[in-house]
N, C-alpha and C. Protein backbone atom coordinates (compact mmCIF):
# COMPACT_ATOMS: atom_id res chain seq x y z
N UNK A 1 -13.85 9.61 -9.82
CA UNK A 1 -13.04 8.43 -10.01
C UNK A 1 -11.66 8.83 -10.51
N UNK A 2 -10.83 8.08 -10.26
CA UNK A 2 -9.37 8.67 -10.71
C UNK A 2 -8.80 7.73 -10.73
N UNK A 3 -7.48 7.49 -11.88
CA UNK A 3 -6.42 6.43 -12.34
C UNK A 3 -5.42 6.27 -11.59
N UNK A 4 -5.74 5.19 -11.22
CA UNK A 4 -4.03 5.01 -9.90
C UNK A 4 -3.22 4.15 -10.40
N UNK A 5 -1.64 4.47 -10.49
CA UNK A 5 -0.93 3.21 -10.74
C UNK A 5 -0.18 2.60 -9.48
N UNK A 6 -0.78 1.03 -9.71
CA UNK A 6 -0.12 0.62 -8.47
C UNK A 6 1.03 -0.18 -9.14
N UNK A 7 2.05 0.53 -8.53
CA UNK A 7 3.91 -0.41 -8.39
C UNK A 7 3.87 -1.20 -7.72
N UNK A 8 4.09 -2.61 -7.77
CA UNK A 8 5.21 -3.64 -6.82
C UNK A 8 5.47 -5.06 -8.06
N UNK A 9 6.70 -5.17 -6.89
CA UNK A 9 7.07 -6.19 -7.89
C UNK A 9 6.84 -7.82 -7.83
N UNK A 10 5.54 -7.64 -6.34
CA UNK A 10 4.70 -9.06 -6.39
C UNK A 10 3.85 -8.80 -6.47
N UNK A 11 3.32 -10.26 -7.84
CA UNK A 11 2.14 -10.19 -8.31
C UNK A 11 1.21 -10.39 -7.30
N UNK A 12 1.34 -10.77 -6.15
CA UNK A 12 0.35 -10.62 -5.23
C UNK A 12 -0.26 -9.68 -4.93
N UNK A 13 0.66 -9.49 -4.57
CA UNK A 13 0.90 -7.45 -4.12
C UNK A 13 0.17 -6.56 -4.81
N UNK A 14 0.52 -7.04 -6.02
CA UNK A 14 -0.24 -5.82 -7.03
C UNK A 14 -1.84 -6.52 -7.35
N UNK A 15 -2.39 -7.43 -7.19
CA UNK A 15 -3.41 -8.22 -7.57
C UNK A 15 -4.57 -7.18 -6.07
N UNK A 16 -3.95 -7.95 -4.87
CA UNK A 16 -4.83 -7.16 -3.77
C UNK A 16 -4.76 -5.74 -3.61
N UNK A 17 -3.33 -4.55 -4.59
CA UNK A 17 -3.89 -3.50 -4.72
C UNK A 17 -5.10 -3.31 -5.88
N UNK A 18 -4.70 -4.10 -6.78
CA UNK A 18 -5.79 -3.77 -7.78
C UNK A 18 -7.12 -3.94 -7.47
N UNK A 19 -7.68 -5.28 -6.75
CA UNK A 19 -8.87 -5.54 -5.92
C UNK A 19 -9.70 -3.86 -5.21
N UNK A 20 -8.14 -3.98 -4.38
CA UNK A 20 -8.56 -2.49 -3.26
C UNK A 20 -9.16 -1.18 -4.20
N UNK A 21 -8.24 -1.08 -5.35
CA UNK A 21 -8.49 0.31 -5.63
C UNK A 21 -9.74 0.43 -6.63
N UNK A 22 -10.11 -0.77 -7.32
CA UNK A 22 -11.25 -0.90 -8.22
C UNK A 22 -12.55 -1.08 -7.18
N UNK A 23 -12.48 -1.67 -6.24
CA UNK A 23 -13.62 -2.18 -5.03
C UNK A 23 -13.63 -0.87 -4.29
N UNK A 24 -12.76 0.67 -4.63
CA UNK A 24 -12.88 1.81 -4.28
C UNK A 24 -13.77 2.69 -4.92
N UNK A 25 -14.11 2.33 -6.00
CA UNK A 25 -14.48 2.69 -7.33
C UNK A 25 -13.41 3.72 -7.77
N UNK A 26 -12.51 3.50 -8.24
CA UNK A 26 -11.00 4.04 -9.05
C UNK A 26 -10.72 2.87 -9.68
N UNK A 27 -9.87 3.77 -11.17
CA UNK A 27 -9.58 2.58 -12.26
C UNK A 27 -7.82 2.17 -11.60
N UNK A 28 -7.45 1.07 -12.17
CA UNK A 28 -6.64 0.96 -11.56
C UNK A 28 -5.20 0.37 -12.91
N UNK A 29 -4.16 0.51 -12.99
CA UNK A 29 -3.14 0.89 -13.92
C UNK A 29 -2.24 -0.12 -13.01
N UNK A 30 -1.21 -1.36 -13.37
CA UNK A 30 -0.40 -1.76 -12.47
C UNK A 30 0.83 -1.83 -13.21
N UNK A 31 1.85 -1.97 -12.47
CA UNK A 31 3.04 -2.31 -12.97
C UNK A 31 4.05 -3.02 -11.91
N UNK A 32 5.19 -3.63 -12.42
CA UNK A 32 5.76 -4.22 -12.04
C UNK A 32 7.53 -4.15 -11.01
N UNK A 33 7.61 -2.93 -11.59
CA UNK A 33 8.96 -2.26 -11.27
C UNK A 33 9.11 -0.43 -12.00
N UNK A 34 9.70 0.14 -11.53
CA UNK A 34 10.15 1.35 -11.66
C UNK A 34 10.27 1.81 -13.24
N UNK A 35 10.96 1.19 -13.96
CA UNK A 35 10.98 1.25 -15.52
C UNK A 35 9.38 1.39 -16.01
N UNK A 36 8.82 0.21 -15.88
CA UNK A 36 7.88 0.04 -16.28
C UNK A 36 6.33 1.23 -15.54
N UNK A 37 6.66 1.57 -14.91
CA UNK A 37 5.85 2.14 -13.86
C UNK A 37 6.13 4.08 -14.73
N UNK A 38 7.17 3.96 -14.71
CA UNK A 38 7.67 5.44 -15.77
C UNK A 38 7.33 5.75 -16.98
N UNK A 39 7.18 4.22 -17.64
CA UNK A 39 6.04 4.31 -19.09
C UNK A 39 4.90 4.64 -19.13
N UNK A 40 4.71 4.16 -17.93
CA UNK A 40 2.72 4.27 -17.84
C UNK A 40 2.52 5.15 -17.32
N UNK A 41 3.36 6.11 -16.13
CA UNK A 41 3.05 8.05 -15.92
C UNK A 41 3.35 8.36 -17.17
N UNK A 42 3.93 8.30 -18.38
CA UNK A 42 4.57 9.06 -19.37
C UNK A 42 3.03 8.82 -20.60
N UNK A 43 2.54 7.52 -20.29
CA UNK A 43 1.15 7.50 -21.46
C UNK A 43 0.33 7.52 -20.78
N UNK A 44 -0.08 7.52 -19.46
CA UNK A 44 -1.15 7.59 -18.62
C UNK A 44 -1.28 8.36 -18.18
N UNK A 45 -0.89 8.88 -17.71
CA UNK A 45 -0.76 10.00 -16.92
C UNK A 45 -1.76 10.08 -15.86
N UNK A 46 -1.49 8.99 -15.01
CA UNK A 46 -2.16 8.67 -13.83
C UNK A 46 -2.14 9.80 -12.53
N UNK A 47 -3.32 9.56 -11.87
CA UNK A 47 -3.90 10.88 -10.79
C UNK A 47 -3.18 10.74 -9.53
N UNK A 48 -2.71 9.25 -9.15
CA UNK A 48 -2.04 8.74 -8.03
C UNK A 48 -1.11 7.80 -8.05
N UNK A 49 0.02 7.82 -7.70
CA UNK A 49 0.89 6.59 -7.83
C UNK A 49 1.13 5.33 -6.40
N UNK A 50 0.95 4.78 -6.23
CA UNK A 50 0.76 3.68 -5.20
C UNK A 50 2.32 2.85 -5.43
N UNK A 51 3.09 3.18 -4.81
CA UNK A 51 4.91 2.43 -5.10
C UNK A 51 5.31 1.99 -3.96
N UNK A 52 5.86 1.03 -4.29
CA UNK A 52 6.40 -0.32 -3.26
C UNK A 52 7.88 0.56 -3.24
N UNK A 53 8.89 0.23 -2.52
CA UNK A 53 9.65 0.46 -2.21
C UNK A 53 10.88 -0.35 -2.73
N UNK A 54 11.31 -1.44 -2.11
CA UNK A 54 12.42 -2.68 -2.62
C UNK A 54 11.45 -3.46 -4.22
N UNK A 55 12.68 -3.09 -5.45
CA UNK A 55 11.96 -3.92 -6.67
C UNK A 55 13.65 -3.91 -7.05
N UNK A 56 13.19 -4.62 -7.89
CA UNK A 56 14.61 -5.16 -8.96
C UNK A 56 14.39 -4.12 -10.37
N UNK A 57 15.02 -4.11 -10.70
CA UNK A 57 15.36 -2.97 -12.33
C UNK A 57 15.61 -1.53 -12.11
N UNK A 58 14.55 -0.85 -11.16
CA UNK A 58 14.18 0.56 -10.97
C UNK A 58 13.79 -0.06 -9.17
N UNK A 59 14.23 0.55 -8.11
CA UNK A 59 13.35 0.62 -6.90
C UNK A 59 12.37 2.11 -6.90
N UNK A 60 11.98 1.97 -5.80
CA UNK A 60 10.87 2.93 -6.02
C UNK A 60 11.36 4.33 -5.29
N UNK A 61 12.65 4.16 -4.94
CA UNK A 61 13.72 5.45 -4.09
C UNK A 61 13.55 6.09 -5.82
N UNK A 62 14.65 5.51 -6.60
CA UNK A 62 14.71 5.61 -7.87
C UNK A 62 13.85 6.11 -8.30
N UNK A 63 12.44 5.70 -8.40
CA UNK A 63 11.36 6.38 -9.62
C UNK A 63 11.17 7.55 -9.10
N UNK A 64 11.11 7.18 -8.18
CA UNK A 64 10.44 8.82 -7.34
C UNK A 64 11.23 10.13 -7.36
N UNK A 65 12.94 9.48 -7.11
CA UNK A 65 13.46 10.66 -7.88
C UNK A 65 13.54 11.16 -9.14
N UNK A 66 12.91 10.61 -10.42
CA UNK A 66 13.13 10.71 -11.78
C UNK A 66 11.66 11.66 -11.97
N UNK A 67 10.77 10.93 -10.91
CA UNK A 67 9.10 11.64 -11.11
C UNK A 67 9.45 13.26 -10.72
N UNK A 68 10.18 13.58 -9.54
CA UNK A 68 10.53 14.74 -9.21
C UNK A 68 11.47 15.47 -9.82
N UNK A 69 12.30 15.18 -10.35
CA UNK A 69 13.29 15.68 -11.41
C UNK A 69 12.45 16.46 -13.21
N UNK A 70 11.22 15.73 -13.12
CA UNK A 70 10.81 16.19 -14.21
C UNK A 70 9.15 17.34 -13.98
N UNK A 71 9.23 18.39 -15.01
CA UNK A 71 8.29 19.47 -14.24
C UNK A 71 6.98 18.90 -14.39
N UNK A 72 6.27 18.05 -15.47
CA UNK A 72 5.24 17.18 -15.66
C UNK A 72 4.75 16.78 -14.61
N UNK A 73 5.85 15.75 -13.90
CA UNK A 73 5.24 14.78 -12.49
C UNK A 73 5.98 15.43 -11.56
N UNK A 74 6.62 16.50 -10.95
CA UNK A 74 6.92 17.30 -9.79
C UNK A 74 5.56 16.46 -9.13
N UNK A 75 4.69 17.14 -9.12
CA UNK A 75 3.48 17.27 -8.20
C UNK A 75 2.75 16.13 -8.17
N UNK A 76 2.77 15.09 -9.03
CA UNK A 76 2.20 13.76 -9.05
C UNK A 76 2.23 13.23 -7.65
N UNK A 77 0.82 12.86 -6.96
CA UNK A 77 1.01 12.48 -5.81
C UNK A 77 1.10 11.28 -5.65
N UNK A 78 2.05 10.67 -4.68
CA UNK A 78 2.97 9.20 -4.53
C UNK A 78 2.36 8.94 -3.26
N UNK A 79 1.88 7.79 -2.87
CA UNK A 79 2.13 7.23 -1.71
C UNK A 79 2.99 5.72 -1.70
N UNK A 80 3.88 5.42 -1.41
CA UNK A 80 4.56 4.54 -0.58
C UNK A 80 3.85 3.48 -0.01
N UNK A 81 4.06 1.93 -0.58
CA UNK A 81 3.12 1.10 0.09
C UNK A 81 4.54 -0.05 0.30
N UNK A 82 5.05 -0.13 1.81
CA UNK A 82 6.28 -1.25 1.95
C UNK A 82 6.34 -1.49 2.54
N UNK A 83 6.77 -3.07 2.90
CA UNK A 83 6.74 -3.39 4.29
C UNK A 83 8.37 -2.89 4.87
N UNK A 84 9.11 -2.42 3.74
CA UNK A 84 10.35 -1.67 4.58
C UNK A 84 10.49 -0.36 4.74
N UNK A 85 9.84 0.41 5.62
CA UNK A 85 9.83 1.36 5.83
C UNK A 85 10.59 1.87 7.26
N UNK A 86 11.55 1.92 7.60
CA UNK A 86 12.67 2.06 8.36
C UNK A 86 13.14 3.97 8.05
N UNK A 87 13.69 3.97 9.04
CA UNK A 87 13.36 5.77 9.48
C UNK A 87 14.16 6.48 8.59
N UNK A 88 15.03 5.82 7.95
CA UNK A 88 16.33 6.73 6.87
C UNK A 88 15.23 6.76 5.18
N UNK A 89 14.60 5.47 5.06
CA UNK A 89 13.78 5.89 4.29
C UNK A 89 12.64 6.38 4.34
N UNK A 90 12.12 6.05 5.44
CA UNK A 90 10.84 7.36 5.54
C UNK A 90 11.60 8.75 5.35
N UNK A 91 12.40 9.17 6.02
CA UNK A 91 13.21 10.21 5.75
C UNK A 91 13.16 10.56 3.92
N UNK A 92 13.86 9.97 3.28
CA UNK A 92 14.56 9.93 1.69
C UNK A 92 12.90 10.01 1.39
N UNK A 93 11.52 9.42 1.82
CA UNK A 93 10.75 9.82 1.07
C UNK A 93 9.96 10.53 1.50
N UNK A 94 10.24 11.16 2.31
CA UNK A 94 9.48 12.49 2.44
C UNK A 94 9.98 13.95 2.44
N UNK A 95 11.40 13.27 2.09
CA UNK A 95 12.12 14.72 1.10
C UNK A 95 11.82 14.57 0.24
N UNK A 96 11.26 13.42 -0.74
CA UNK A 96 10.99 13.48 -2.04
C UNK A 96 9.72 13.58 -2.53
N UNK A 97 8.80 14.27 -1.35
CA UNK A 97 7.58 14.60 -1.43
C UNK A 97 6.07 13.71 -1.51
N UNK A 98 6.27 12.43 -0.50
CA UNK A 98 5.60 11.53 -0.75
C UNK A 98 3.86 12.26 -0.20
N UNK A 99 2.82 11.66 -0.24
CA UNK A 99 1.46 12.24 0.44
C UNK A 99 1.06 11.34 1.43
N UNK A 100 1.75 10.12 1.62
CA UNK A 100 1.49 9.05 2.29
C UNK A 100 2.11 7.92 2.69
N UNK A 101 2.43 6.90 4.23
CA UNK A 101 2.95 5.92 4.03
C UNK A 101 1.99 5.26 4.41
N UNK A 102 2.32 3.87 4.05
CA UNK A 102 1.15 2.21 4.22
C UNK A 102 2.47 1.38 4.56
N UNK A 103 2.06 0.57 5.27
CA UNK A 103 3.64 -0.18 5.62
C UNK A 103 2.48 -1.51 5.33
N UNK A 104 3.20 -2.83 4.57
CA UNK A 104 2.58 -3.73 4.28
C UNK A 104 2.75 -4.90 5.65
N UNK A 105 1.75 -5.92 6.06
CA UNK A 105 0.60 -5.51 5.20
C UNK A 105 -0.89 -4.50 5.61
N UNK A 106 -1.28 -4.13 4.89
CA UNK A 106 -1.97 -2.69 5.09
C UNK A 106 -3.12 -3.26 5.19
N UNK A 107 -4.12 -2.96 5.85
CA UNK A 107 -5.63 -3.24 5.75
C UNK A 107 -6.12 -2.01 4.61
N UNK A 108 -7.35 -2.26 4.12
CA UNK A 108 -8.02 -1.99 3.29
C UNK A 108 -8.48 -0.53 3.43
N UNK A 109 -8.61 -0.69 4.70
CA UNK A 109 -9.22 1.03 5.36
C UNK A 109 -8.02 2.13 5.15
N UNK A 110 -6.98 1.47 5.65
CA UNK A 110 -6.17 2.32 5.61
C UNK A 110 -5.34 2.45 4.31
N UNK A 111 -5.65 1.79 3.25
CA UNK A 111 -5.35 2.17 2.53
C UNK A 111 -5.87 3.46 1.60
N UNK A 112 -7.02 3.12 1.83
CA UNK A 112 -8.17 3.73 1.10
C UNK A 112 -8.03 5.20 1.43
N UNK A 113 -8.14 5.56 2.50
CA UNK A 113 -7.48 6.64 4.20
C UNK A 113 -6.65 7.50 3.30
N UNK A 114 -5.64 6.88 2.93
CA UNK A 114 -4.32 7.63 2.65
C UNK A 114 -4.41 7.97 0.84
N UNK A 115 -5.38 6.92 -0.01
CA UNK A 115 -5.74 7.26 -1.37
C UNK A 115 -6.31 9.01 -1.22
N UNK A 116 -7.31 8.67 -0.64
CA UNK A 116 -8.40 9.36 -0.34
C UNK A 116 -7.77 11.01 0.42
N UNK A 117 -6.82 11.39 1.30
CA UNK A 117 -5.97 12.08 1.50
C UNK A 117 -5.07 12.85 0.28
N UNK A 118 -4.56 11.72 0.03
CA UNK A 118 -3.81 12.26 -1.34
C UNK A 118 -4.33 12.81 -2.14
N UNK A 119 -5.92 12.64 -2.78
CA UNK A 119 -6.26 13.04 -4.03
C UNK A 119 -6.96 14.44 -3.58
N UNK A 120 -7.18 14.59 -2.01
CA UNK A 120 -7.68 16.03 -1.65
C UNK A 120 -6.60 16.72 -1.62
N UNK A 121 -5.97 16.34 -1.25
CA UNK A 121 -4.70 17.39 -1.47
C UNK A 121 -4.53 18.08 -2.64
N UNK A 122 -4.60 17.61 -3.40
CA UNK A 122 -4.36 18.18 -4.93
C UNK A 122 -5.53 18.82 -5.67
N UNK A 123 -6.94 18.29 -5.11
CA UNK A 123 -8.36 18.70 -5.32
C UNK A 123 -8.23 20.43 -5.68
């Protein structure tokens, strides 16, 4: 089992990741925007990060460069869950070392697909 934090900045959004990733059997950690999402890698120190892309305060271009900038979360594996995923930012995040994209809205399988990917990687 492993701690995932899921980013977005609708509560919807984050309600049916939380569903997904607990109905995975994984605990599940949410947040709301980029700021807040940086507190909870910094006391959590969560196994997977699940980040939306477009948020208000922090976007998730943003966190991801701050996660990589520091030697702690270098390696923290990110997947990307947005429905804007357009080729300059797929680009920007997979220089910034993402393990996965989900373009919303995502079915369940494939989410799971790309959790499940990510955490072997690092296995």
């Amino acid at each position: 089992m492993a701690l995932i934090l899921a980013v977005d900045d609708e509560e919807d959004i984050r309600s049916l990741l939380e569903m997904q990733v607990e109905g995975a059997g994984h605990q599940v950690l949410l947040a709301g925007n980029g700021v807040e999402a940086l507190q909870k890698v910094e006391s959590h120190r969560p196994d997977l990060v699940l980040l939306d892309v477009v948020m208000p305060v922090m976007d998730g271009l943003q966190m991801l460069e701050k996660l990589r900038a520091e030697p702690a979360t270098r390696e923290l594996p990110v997947i990307a869950v947005s429905g804007r995923l357009d080729g300059k930012t797929i680009a920007r995040l997979q220089a910034l070392g993402v393990r996965g994209l989900v373009r919303k809205p995502h079915s369940n399988g494939e989410l799971q697909d790309r959790i499940r990917e990510a955490l072997q990687s690092v296995a």
